[in-house]
Protein backbone atom coordinates (compact mmCIF):
# COMPACT_ATOMS: atom_id res chain seq x y z
CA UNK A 1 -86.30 -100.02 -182.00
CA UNK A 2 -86.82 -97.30 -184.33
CA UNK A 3 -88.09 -93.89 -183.53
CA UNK A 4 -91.08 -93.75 -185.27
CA UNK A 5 -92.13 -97.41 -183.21
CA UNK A 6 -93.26 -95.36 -179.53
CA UNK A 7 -97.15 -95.10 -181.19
CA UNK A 8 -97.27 -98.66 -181.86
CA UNK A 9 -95.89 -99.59 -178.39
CA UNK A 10 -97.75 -96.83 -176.86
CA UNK A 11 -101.08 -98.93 -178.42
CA UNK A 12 -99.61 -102.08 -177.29
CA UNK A 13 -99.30 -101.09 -173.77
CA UNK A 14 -103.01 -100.09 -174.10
CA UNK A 15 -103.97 -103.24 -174.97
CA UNK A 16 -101.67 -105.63 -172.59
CA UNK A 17 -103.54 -103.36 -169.95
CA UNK A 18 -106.98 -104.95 -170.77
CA UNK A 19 -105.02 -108.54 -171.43
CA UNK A 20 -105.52 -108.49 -174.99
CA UNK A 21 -108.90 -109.09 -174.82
CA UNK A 22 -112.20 -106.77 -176.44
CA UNK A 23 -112.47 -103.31 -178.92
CA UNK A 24 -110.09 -101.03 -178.82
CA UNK A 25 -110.18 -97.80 -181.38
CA UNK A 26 -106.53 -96.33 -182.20
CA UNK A 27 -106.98 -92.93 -182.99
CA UNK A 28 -104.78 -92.04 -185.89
CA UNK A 29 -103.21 -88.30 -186.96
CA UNK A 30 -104.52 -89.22 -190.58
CA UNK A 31 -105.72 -91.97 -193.57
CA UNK A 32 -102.77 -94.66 -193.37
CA UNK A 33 -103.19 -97.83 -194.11
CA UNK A 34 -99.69 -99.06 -194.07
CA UNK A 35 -99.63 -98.08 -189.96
CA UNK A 36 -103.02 -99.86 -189.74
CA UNK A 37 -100.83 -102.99 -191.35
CA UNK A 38 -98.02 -102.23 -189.21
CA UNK A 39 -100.39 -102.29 -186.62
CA UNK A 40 -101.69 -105.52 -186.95
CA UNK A 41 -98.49 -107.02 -187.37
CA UNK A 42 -97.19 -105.45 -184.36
CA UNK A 43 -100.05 -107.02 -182.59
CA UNK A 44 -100.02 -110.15 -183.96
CA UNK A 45 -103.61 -109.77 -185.20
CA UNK A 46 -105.09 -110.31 -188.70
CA UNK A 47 -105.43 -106.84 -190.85
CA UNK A 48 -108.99 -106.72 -191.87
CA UNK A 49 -110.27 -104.46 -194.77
CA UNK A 50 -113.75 -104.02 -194.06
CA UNK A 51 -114.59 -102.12 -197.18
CA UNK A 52 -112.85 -104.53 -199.21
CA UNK A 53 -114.61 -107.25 -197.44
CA UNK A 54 -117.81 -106.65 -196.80
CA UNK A 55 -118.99 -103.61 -198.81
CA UNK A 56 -117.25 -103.33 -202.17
CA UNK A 57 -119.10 -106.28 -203.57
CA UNK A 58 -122.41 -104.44 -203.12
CA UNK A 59 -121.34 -100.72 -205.01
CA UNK A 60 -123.62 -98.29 -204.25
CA UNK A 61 -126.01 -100.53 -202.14
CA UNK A 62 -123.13 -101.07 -199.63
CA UNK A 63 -124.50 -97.46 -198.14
CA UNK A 64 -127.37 -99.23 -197.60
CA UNK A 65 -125.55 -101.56 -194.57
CA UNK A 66 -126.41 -101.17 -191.29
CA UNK A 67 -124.00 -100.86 -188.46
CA UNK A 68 -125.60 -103.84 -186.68
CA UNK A 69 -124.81 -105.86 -189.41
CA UNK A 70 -121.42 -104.75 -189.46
CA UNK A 71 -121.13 -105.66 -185.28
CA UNK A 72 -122.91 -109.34 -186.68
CA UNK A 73 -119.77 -109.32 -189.39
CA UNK A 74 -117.61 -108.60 -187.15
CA UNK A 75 -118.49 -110.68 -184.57
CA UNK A 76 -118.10 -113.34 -187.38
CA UNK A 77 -114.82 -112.56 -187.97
CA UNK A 78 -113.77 -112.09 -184.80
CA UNK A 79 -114.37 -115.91 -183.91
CA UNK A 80 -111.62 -116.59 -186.40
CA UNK A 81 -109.38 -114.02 -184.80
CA UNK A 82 -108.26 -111.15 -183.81
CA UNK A 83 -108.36 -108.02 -186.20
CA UNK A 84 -107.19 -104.65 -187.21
CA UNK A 85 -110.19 -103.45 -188.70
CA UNK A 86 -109.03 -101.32 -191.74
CA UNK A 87 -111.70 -98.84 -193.36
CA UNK A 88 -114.40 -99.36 -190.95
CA UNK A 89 -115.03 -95.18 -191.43
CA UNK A 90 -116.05 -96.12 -195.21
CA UNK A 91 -119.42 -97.60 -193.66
CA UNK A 92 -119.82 -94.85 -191.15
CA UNK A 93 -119.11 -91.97 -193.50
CA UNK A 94 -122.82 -93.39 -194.36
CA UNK A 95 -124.47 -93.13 -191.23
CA UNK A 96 -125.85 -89.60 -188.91
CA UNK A 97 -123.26 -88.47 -186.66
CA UNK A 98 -126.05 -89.93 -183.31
CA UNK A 99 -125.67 -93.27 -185.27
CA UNK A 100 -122.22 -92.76 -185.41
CA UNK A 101 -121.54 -91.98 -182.22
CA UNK A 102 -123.64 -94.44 -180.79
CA UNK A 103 -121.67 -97.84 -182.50
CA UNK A 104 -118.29 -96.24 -181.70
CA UNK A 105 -119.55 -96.66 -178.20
CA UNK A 106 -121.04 -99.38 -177.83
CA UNK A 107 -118.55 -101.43 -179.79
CA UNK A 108 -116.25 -100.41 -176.65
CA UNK A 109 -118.49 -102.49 -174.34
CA UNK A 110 -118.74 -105.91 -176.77
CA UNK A 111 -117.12 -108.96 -175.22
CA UNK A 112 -115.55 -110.01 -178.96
CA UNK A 113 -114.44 -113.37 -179.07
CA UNK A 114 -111.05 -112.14 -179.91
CA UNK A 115 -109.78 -108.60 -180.03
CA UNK A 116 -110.89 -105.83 -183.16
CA UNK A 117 -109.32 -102.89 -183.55
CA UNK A 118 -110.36 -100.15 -184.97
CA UNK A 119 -107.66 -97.55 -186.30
CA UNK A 120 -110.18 -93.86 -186.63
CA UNK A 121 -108.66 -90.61 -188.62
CA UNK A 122 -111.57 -89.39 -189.87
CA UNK A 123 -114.26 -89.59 -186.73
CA UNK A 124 -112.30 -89.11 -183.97
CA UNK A 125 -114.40 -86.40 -182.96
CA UNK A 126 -117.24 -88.97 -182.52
CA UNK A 127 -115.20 -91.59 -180.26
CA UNK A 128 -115.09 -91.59 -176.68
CA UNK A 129 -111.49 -90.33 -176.71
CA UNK A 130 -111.10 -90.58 -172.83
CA UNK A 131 -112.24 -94.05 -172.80
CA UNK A 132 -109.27 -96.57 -171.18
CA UNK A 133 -109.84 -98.60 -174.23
CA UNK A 134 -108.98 -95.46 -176.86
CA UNK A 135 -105.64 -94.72 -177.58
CA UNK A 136 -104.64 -91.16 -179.07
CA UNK A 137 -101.84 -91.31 -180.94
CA UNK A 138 -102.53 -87.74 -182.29
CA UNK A 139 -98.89 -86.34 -180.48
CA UNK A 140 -96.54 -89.41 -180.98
CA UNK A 141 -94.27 -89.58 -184.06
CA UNK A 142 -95.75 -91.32 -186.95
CA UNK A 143 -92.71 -92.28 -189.93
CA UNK A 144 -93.30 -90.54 -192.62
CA UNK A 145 -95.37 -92.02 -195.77
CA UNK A 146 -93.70 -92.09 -198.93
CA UNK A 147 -95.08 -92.44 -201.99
CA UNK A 148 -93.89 -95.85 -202.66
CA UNK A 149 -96.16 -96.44 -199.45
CA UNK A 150 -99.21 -95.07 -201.11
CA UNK A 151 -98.60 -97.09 -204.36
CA UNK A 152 -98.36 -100.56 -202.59
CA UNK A 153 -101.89 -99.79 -200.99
């Protein structure tokens, strides 16, 4: 095992606790979306780049998008399988903190047909970090991005 693995077994002990099954949110030190790939991998789930899916096709109208309909899209997916949803902040950077706030919590409490993900850097401050289905991974040792990383996103 290499060092910089204890955050991704730290979230995989989170989610054996709950049997694999519902939302979780990974809280993450900062923007990286090769860990949210690791992470999917290390969970044997599907990585899922909501942006990329859902709202790049629309441009400027994608602020438009509600939240519910990205819980319907999600839901959607989620029938196929289980997901690391990637860039999920991209569609609440467009939304009031309340209305924020509000979908990070509630999308705790869906029964999803197979387990989402959610890795959060920038709106941590509007998740229910105590939650048992939150994981902070703020204080565990993250490997270190290089800039080869960055190009291959």
């Amino acid at each position: 095992m290499k060092a910089h693995d204890e955050w991704l077994n730290s979230v995989k002990k989170k989610y054996d606790e709950h049997l694999g099954q519902g939302g979780f949110q990974v809280l993450f030190p900062s923007y990286r979306p090769d860990m949210s790939k690791a992470l999917a991998n290390h969970l044997g789930l599907k990585f899922y780049d909501y942006r990329q899916a859902q709202m790049e096709s629309l441009a400027w109208e994608a602020a438009k998008m509600t939240l519910d309909y990205a819980t319907s899209a999600l839901l959607e997916e989620s029938a196929k399988s289980g997901l690391v949803v990637h860039n999920i902040e991209s569609l609440l950077a467009t939304k009031p903190e309340e209305e924020r706030k509000k979908w990070l919590e509630d999308f705790l409490g869906i029964n999803w047909p197979h387990p989402v993900v959610l890795p959060i850097s920038v709106y941590q401050g509007d998740t229910l970090e105590e939650h048992q289905r939150v994981c902070d991974i703020e204080l565990i040792p993250f490997a270190k991005e290089s800039f080869i990383m960055r190009l291959a996103m």
